[in-house]
Protein backbone atom coordinates (compact mmCIF):
# COMPACT_ATOMS: atom_id res chain seq x y z
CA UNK A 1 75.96 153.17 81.66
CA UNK A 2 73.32 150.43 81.21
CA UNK A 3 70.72 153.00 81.38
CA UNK A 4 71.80 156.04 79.28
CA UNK A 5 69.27 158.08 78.34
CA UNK A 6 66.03 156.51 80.29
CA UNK A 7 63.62 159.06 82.09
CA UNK A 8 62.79 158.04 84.94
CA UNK A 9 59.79 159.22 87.33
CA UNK A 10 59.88 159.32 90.74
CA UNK A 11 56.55 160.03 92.11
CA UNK A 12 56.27 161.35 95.40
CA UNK A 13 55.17 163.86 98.31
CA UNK A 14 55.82 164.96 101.77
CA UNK A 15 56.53 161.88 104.19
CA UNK A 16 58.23 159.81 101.55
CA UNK A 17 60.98 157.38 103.21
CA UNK A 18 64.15 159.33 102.26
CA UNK A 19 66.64 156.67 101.48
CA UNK A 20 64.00 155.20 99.46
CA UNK A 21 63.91 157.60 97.54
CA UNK A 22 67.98 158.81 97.28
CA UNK A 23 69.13 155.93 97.43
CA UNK A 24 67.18 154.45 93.94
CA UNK A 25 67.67 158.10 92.37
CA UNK A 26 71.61 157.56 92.97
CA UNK A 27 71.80 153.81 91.89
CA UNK A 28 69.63 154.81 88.52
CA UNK A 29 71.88 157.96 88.00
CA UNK A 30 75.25 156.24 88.79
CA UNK A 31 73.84 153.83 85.44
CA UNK A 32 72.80 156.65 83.24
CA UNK A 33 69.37 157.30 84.10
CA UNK A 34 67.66 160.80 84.28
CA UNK A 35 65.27 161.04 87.37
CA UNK A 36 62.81 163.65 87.70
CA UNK A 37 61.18 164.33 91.43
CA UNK A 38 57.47 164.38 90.39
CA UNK A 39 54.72 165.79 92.77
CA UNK A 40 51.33 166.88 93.41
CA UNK A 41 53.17 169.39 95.58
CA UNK A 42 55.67 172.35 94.18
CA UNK A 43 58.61 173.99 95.31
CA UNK A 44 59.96 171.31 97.81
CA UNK A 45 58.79 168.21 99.69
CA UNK A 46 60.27 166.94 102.69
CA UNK A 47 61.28 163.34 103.37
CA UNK A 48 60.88 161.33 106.54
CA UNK A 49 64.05 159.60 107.83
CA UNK A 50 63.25 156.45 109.76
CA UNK A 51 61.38 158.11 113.29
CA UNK A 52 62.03 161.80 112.34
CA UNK A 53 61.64 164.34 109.37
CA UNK A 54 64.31 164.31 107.13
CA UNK A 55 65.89 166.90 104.16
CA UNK A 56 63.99 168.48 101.63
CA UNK A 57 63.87 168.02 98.69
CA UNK A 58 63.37 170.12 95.28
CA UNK A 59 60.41 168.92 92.83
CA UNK A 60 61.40 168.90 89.44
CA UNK A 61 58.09 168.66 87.75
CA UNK A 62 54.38 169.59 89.19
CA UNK A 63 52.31 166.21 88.73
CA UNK A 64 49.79 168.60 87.07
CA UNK A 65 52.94 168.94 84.53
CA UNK A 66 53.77 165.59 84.30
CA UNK A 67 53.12 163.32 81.15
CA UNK A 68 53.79 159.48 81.79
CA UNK A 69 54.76 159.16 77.94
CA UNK A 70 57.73 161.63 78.35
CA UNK A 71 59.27 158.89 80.86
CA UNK A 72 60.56 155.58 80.44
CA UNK A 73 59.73 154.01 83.96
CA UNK A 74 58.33 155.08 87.06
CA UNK A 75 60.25 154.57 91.45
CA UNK A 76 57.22 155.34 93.82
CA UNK A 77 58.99 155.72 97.06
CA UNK A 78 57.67 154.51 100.63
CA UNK A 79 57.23 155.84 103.81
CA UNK A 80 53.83 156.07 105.44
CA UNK A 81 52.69 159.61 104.35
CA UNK A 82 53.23 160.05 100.86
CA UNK A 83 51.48 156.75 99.27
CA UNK A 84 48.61 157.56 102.06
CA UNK A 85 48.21 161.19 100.40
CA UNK A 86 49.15 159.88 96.69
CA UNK A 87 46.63 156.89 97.05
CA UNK A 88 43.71 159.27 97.12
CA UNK A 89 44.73 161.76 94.29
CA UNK A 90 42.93 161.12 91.36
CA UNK A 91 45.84 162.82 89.46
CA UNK A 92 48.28 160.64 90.69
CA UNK A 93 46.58 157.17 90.40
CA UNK A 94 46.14 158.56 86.74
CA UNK A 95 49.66 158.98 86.42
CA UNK A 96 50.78 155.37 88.23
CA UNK A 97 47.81 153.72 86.01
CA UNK A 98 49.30 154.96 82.31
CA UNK A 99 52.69 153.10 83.25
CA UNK A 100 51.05 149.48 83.37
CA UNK A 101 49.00 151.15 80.29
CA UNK A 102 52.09 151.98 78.25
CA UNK A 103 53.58 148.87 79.85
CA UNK A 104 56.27 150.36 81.32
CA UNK A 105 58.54 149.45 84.33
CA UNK A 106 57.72 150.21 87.81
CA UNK A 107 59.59 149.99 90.90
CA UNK A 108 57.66 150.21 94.13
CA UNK A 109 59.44 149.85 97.61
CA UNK A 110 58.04 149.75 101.10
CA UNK A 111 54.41 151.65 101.32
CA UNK A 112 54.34 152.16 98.18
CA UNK A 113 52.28 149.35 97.25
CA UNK A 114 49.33 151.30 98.90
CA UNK A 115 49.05 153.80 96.20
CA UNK A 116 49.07 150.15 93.22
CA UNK A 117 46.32 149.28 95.48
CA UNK A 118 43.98 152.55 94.85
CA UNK A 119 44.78 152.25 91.40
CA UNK A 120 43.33 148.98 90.70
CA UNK A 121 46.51 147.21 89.66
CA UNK A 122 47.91 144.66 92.00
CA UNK A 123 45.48 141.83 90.94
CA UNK A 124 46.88 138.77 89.53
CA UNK A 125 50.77 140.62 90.22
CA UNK A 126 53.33 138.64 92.25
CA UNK A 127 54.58 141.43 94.86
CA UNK A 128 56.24 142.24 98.79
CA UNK A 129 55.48 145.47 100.46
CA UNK A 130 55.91 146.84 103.96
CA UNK A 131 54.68 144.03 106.05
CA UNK A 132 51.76 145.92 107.72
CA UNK A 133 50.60 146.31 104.01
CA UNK A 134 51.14 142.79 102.35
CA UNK A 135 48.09 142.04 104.21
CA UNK A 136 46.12 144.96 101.89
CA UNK A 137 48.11 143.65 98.82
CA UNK A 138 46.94 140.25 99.47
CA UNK A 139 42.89 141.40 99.71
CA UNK A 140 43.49 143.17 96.89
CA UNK A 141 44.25 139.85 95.01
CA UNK A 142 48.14 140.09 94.62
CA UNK A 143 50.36 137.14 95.60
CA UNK A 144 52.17 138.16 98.20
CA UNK A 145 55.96 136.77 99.10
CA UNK A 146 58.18 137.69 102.50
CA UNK A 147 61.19 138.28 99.87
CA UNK A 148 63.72 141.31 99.98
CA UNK A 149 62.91 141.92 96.43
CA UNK A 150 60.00 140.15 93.70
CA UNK A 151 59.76 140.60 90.12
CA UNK A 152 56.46 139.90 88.27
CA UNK A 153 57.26 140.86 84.68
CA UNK A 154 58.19 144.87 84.82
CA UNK A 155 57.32 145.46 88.06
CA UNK A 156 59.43 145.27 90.75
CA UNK A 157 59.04 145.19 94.49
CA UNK A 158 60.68 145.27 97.99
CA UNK A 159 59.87 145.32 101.47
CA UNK A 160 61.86 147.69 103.45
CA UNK A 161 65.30 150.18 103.81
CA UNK A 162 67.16 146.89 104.54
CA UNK A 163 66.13 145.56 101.13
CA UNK A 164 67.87 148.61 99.01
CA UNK A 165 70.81 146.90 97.75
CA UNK A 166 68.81 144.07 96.43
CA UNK A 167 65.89 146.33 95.21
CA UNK A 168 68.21 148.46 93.31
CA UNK A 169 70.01 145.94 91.42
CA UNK A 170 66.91 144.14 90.39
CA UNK A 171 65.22 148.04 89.60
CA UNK A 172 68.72 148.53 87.48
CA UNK A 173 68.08 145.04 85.42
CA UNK A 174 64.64 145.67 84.70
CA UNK A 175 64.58 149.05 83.69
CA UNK A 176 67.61 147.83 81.54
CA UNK A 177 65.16 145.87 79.46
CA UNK A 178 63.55 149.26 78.74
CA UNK A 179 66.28 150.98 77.93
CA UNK A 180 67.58 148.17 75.38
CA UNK A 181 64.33 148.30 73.83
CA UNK A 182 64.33 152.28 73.51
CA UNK A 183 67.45 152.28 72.44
């Protein structure tokens, strides 16, 4: 239980990859972690699985609700619809932006680069994405590597469903840090 008693944010909203999202939530639970579902959206949000809508699931706190200092790190989900709608929420680039403030740990995976991107905060970072996006992260001024998973300090990222095993292992050790340091 490497991560007993972190809080950890998942930020999300309809169209989020599903097993980028259940898969992280289990692998951060099964260590100790507490995840909370966080959305601009209430009620429920449903996922996308792979070419088709997937389950739905419940939102455990309204973005609106949400207050980055009551978590320890932050797992923004892929998929093409959610960072699309997150990246132009004022409210939720808000959110993402008082993580690197409170230097925090952040986990992005897939698309989820897109919604760093609108927040300003991929310059300078070593990072992988999707690989229609690594072309954005690059223009946005982030080095950009074809690697299953990169770490640049306390953020990590991956590129795809393929890279979960690696991506959670790596999201495990660094929030770790964070946890030690809590502790």
């Amino acid at each position: 239980m490497q991560l007993k008693n972190l809080k950890v944010a998942a930020l999300a909203t309809t169209g989020f990859e599903e097993v980028e999202y259940t898969k992280p939530r289990k692998a951060l639970e099964d260590a100790g972690a507490q995840v909370s579902l966080i959305s601009p959206q209430s009620g429920k949000i449903k996922a996308w699985d792979g070419d088709d809508w997937g389950g739905e699931h419940e939102v455990d706190v309204a973005l609106d609700a949400a207050d980055p200092a009551h978590y320890d790190a932050l797992l923004l989900p892929g998929g093409v619809l959610s960072p699309d709608d997150l990246r132009i929420n004022d409210q939720a680039l808000k959110f993402v932006k008082a993580f690197f403030e409170l230097d925090k740990p952040v986990a992005v995976i897939c698309h989820g680069g897109q919604t760093l991107i609108s927040a300003g905060l991929v310059k300078g970072r070593t990072m992988t994405g999707y690989q229609s996006i690594r072309p954005d992260l690059a223009n946005a001024g982030a080095t950009v590597k074809d690697e299953e998973v990169v770490v640049d300090g306390k953020l990590v990222s991956s590129r795809n469903p393929g890279d979960l095993p690696a991506f959670n292992r790596k999201m495990i050790e660094v929030f770790a840090q964070r946890a030690a340091a809590t502790a």
